[in-house]
Protein backbone atom coordinates (compact mmCIF):
# COMPACT_ATOMS: atom_id res chain seq x y z
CA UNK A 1 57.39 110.97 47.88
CA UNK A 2 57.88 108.75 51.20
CA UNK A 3 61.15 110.34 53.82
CA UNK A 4 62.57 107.48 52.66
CA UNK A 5 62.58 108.52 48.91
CA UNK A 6 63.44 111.61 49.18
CA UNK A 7 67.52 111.60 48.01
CA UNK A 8 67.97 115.02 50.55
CA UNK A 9 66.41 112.48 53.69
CA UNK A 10 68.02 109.28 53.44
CA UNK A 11 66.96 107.99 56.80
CA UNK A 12 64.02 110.96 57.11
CA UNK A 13 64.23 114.24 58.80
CA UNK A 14 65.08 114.67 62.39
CA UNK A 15 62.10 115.10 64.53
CA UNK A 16 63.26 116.90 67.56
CA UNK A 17 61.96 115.69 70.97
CA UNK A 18 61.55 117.53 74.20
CA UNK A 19 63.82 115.61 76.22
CA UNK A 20 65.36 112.30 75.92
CA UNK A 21 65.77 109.47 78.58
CA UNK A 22 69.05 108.81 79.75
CA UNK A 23 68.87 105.73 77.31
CA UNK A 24 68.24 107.57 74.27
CA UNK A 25 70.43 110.31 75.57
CA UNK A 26 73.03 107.70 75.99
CA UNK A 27 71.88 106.01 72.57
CA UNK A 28 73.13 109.44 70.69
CA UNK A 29 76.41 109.91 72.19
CA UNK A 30 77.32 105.92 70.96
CA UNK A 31 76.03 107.01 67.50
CA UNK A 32 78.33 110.12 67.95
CA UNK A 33 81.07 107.95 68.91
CA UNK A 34 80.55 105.64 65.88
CA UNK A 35 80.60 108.65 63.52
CA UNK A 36 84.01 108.99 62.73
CA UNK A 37 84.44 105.24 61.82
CA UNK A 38 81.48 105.31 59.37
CA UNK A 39 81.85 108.50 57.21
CA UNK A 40 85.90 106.95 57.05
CA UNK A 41 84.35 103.84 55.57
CA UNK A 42 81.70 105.76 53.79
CA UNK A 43 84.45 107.56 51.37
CA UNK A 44 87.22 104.96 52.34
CA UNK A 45 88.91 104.57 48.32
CA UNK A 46 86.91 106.79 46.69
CA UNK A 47 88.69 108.76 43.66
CA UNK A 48 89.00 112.34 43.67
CA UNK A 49 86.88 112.53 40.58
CA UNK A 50 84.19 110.76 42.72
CA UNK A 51 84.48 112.68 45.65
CA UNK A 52 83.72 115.84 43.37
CA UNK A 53 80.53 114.06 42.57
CA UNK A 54 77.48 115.49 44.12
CA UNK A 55 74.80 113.24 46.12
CA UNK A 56 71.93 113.98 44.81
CA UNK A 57 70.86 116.35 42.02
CA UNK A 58 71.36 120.13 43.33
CA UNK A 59 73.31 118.99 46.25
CA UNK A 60 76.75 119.14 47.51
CA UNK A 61 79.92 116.79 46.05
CA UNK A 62 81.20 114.17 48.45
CA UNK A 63 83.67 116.09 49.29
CA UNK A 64 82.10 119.54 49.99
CA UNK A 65 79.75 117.10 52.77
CA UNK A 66 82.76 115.49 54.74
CA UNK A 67 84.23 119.20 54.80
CA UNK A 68 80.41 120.23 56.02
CA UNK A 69 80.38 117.45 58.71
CA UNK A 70 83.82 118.33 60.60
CA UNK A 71 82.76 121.97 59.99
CA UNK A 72 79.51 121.21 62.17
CA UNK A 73 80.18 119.25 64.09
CA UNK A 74 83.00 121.34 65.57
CA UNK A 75 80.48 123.64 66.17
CA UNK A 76 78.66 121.28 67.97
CA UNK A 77 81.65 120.53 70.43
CA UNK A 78 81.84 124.30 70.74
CA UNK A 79 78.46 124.73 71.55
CA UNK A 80 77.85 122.21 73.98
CA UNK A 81 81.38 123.30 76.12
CA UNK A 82 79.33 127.02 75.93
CA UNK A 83 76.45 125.23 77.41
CA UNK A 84 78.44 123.35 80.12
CA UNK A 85 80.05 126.66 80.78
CA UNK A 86 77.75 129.63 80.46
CA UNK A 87 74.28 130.37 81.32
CA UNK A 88 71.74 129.94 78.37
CA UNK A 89 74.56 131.70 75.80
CA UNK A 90 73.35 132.69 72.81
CA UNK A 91 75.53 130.94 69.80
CA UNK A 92 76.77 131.87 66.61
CA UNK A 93 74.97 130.40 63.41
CA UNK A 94 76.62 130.31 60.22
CA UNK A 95 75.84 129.97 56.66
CA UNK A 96 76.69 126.53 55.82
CA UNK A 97 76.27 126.78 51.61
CA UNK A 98 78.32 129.78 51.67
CA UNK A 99 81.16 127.60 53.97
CA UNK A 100 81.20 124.86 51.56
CA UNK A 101 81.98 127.08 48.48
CA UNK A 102 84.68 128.25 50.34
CA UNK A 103 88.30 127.11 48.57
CA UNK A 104 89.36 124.65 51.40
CA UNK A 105 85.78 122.71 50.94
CA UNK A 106 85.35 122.64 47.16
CA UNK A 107 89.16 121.55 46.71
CA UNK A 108 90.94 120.10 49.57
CA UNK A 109 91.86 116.37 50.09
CA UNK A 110 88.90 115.36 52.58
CA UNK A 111 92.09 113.50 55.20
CA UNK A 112 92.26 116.31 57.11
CA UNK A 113 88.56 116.86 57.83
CA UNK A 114 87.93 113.36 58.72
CA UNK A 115 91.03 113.73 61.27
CA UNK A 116 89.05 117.17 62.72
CA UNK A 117 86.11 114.81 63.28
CA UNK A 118 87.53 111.89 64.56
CA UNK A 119 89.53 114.22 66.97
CA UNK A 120 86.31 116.22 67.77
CA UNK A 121 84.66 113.57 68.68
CA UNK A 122 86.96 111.88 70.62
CA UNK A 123 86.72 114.97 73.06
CA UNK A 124 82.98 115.24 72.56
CA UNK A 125 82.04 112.02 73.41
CA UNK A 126 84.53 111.30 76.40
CA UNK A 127 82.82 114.92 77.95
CA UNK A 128 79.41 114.28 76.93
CA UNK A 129 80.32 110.34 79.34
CA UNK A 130 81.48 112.02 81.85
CA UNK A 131 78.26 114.27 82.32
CA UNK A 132 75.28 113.75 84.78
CA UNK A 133 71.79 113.05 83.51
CA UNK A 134 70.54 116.22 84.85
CA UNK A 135 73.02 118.23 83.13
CA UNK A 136 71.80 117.29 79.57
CA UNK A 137 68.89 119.79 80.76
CA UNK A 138 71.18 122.88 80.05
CA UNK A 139 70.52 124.97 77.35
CA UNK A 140 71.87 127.58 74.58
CA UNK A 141 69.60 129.48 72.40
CA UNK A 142 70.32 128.94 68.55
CA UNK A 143 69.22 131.48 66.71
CA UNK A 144 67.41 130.09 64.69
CA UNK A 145 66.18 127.48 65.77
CA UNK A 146 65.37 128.90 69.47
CA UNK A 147 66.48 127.47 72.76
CA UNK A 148 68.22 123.76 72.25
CA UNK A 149 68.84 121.83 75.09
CA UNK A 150 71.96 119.60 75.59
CA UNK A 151 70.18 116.11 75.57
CA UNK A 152 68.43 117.67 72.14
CA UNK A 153 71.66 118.56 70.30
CA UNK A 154 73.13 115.54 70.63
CA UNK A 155 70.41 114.03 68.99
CA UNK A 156 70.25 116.15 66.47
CA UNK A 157 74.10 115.25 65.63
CA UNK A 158 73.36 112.05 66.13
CA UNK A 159 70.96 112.05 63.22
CA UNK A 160 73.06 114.62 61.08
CA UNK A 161 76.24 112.22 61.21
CA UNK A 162 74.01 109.23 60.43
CA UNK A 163 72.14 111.89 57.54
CA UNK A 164 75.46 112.30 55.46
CA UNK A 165 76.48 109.08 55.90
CA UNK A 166 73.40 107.71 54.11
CA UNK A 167 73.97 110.42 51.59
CA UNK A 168 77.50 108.88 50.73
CA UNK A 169 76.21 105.41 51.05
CA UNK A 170 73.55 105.82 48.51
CA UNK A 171 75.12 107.88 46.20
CA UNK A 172 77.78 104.98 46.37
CA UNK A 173 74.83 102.21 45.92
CA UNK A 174 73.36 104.17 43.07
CA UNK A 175 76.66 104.68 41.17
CA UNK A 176 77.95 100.84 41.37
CA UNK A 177 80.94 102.09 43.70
């Protein structure tokens, strides 16, 4: 089964890169900035019936990912102000399954977590602008995943916004929604 075809990897898995120019570096903080726009859109009239729907077989509902998304990506606003701020801190992980079986992520109207990210990353991105290219060099250590440097992360959020999009998108496609 190609990337492609796999319903977990709508647009493939992220494939993290050393470093990124200060094109592609610039490249992921638009696609951060278009982020909020396109999950809106992506659930934008869906019922409450299909927003407890899940994505794919074994996967989250609709509604359990936009809670995920503002959940992560606030921790990736966190983690990149502990970047700008500390040397090389050492960041929390969390367990994101258990955080989406909490009450507020399996029930709640999905509003107010597209207002956290649209909010987040209306901070995020204006910081992440106003930073040097050199600066996207700093680093915190995940971990799990080991040391991540700034240019990296945003990248990788770049691609996980873009990820559950696709997820909603499809699942929309597939349904006749």
């Amino acid at each position: 089964m190609s990337a492609a075809a796999d319903p977990r990897y709508p647009i493939g898995r992220f494939a993290r890169p050393e470093s990124l120019s200060e094109a592609e570096t610039a490249a992921a903080i638009d696609t951060l900035a278009a982020l909020p726009a396109a999950l809106a859109a992506a659930v934008h009239g869906l019922t409450d019936a299909q927003l407890d729907t899940p994505y794919r077989d074994g996967g989250w509902t609709v509604r359990q990912l936009v809670h995920h998304v503002a959940d992560s990506h606030t921790h990736m606003a966190l983690r990149v102000r502990f970047a700008l701020t500390v040397d090389e801190p050492t960041i929390m992980a969390y367990d994101e399954n258990a955080w989406v079986a909490l009450a507020d992520a399996s029930a709640l109207a999905v509003a107010p977590s597209l207002a956290i990210v649209e909010g987040t990353h209306a901070r995020l991105v204006a910081l992440l602008r106003a930073q040097p290219a050199a600066v996207f060099a700093r680093r915190f250590l995940h971990p799990e995943r080991g040391p991540m440097r700034l240019d990296q992360t945003a990248a990788l959020y770049a691609w996980h916004g873009r990820h559950h999009v696709a997820h909603v998108t499809a699942l929309r496609e597939r349904m006749g929604w």
